[in-house]
N, C-alpha and C. Protein backbone atom coordinates (compact mmCIF):
# COMPACT_ATOMS: atom_id res chain seq x y z
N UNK A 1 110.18 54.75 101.47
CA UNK A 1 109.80 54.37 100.13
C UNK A 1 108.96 55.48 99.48
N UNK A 2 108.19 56.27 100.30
CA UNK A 2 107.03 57.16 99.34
C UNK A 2 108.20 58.14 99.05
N UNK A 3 109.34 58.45 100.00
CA UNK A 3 110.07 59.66 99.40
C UNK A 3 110.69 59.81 98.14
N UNK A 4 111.20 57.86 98.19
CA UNK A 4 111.92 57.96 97.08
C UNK A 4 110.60 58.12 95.68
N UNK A 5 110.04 57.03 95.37
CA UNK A 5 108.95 57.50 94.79
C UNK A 5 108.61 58.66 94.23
N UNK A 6 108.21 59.66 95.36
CA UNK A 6 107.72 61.01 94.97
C UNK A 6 109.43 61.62 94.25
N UNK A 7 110.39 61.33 95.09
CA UNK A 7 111.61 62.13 94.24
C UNK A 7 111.56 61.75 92.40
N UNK A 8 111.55 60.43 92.27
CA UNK A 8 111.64 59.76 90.84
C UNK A 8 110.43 60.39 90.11
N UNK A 9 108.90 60.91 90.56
CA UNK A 9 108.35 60.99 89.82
C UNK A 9 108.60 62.15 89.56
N UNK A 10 109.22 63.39 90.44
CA UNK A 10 109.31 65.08 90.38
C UNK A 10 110.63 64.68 89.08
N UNK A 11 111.44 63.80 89.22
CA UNK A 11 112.70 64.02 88.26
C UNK A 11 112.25 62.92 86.92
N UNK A 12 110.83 62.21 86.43
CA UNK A 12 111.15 61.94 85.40
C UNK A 12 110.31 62.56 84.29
N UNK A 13 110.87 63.10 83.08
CA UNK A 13 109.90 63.60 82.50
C UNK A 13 108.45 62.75 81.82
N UNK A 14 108.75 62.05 81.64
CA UNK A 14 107.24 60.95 81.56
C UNK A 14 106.26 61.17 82.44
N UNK A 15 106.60 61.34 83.49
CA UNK A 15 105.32 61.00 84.69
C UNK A 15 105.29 62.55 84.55
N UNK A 16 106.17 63.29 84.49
CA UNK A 16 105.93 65.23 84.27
C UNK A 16 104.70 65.71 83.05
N UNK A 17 104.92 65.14 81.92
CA UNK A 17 104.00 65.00 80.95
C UNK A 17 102.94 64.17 81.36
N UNK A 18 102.77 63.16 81.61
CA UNK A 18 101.51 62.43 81.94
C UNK A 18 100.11 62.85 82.89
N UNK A 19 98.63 62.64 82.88
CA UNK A 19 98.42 64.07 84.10
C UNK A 19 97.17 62.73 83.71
N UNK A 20 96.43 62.46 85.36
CA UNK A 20 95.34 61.80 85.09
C UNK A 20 93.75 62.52 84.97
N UNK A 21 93.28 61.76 85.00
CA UNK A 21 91.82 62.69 84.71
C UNK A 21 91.20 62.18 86.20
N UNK A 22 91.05 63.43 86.42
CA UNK A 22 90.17 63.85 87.29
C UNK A 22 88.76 63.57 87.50
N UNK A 23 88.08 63.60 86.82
CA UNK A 23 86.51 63.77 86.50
C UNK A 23 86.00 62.22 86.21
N UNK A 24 85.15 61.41 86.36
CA UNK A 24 84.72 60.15 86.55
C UNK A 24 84.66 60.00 85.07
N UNK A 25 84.13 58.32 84.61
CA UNK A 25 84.03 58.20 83.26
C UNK A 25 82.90 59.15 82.45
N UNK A 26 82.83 58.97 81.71
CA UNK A 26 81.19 59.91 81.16
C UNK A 26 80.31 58.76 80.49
N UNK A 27 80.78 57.56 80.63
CA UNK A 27 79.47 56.81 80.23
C UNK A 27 79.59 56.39 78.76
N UNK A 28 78.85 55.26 78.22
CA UNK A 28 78.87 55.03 77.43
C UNK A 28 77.94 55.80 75.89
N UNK A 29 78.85 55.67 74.86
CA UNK A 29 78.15 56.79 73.55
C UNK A 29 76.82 56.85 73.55
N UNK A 30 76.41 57.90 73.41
CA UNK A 30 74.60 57.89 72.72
C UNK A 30 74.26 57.88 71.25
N UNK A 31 73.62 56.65 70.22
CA UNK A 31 73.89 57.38 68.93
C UNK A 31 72.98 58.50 68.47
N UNK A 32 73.21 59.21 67.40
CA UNK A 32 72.29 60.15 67.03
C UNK A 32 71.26 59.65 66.79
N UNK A 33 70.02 60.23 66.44
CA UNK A 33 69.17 59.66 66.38
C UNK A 33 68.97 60.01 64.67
N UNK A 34 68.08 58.51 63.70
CA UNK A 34 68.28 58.31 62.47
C UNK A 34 67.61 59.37 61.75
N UNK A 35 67.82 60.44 60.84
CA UNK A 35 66.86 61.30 60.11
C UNK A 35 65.72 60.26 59.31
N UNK A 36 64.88 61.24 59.37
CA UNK A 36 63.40 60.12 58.36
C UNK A 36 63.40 60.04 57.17
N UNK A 37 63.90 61.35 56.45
CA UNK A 37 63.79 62.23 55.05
C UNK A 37 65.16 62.77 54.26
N UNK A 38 65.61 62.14 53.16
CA UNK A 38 66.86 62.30 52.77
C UNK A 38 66.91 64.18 52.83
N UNK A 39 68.33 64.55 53.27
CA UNK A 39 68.31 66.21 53.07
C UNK A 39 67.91 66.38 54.64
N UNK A 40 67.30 65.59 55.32
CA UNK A 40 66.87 66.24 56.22
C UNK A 40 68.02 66.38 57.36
N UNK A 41 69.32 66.44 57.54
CA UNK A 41 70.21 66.37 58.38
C UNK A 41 71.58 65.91 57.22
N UNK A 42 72.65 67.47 57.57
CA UNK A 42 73.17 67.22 56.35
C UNK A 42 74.49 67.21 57.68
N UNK A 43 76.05 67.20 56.92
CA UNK A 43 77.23 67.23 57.52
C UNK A 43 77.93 68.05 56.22
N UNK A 44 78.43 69.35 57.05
CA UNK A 44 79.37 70.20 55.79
C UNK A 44 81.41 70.33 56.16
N UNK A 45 82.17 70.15 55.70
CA UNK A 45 83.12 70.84 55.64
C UNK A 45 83.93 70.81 54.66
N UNK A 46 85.06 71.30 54.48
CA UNK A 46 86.10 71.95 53.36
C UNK A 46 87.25 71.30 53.55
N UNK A 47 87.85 70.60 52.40
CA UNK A 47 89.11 70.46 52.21
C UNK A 47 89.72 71.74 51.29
N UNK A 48 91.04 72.50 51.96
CA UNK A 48 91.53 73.08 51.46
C UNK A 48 92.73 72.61 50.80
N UNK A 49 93.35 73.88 50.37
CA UNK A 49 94.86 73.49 49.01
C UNK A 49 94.77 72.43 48.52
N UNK A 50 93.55 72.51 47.30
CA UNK A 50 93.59 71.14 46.30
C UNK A 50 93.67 71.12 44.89
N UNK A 51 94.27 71.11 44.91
CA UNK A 51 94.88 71.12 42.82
C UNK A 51 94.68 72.90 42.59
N UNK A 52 93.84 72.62 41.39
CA UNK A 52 93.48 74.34 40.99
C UNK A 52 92.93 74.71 41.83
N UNK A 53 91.56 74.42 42.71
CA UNK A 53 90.51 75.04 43.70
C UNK A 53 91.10 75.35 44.57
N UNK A 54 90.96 76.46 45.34
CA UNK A 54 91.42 76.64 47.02
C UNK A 54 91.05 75.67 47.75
N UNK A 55 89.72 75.55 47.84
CA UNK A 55 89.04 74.16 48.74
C UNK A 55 87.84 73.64 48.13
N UNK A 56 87.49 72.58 48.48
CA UNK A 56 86.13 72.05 47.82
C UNK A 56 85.37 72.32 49.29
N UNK A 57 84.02 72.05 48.87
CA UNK A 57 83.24 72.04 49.94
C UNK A 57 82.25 70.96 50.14
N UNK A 58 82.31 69.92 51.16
CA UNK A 58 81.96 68.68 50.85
C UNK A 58 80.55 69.18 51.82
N UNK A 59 79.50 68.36 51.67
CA UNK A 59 78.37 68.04 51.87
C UNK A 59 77.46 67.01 51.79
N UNK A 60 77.09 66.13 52.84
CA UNK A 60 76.91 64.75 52.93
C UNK A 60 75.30 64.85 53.43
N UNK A 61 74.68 64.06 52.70
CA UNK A 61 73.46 63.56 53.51
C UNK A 61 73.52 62.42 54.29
N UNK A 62 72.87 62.86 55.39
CA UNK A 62 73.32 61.59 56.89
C UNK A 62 72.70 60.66 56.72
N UNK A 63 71.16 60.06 55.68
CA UNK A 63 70.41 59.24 55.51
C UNK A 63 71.26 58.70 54.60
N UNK A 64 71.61 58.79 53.02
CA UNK A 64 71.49 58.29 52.24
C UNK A 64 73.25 58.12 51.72
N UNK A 65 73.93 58.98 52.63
CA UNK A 65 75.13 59.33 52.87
C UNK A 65 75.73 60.18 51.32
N UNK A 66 74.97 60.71 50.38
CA UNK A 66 74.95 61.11 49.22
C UNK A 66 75.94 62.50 49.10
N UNK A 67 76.92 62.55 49.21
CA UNK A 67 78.13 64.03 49.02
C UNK A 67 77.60 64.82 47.82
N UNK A 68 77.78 66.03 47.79
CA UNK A 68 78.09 67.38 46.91
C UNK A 68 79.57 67.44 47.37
N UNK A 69 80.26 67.73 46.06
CA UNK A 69 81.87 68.21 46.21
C UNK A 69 81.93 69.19 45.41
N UNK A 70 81.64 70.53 46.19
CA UNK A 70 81.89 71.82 45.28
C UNK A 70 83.09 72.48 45.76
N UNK A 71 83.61 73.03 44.24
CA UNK A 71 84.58 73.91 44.28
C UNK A 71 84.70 75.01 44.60
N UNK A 72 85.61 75.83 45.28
CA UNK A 72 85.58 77.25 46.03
C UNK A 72 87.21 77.81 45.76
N UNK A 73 86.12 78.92 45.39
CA UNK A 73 87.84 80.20 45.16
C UNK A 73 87.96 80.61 47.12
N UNK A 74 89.06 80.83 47.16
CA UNK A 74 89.15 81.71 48.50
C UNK A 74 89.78 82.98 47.96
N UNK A 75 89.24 83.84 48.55
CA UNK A 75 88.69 83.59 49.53
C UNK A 75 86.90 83.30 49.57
N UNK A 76 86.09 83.11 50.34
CA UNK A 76 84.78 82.88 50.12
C UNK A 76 84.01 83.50 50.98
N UNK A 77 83.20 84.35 51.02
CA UNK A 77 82.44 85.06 52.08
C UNK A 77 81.19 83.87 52.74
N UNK A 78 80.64 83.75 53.79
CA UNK A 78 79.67 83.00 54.32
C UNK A 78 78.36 82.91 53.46
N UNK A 79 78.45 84.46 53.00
CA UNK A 79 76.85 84.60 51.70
C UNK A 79 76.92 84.33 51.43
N UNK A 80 78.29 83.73 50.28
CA UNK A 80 78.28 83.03 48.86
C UNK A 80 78.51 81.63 49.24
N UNK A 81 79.02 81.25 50.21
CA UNK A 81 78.95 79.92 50.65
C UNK A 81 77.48 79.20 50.79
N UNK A 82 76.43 80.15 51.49
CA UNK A 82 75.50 79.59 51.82
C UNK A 82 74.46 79.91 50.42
N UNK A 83 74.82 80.83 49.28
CA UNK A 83 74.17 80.94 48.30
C UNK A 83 74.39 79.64 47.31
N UNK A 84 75.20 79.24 47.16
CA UNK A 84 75.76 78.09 46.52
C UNK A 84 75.18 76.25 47.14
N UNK A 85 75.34 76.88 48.47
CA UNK A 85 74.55 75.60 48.85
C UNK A 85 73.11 75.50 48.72
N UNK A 86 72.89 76.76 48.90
CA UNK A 86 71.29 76.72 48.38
C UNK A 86 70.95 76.10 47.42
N UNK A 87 71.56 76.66 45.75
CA UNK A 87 71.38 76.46 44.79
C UNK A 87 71.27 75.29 44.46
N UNK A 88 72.40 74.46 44.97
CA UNK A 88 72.49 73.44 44.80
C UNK A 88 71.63 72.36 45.08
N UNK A 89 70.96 72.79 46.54
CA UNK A 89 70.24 71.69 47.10
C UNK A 89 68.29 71.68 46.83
N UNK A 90 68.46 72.88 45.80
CA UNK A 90 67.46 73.37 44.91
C UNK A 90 66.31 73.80 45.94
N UNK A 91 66.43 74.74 47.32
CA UNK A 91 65.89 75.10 47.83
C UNK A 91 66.17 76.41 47.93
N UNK A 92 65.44 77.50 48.12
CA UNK A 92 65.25 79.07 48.09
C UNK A 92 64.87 79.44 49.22
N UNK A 93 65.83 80.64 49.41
CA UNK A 93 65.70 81.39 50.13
C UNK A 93 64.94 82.32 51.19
């Protein structure tokens, strides 16, 4: 019986694709822990190819969950990315 077995699993592609995990569970989630101060813990990324803009650049506050949706030419260098967010969030440099 194990021969046949082992033959069926070498010849089916399902069990060929399929692969178990190795490594024990990792436990249950930890949540982040809550910011105190709106601004104080932000979340950034970019949707690209959108209408006229290359990409917007979204920006969320994690307290108050409050977005910036700015527009971006591409290409965009990191300076002007991070000059823009500055501006915006009316803090200097």
């Amino acid at each position: 019986m194990k021969r046949c077995v082992t033959e069926y699993v070498a010849t089916c592609p399902v069990c060929q694709q399929s692969k178990y995990v190795a490594s024990s569970p990792q436990g249950l989630l930890q949540p982040l822990p809550i910011p105190k101060v709106v601004w104080e813990e932000v979340s950034m990324d970019f949707i690209v190819k959108f209408n006229d803009f290359d990409a917007i650049m979204v920006v969320v506050d994690r307290l108050s969950k409050y977005g910036y949706f700015i527009p971006l030419k591409h290409p965009s260098s990191t300076r002007l990315v991070a000059e823009i967010f500055m501006k915006g969030s009316g803090k200097t440099a």
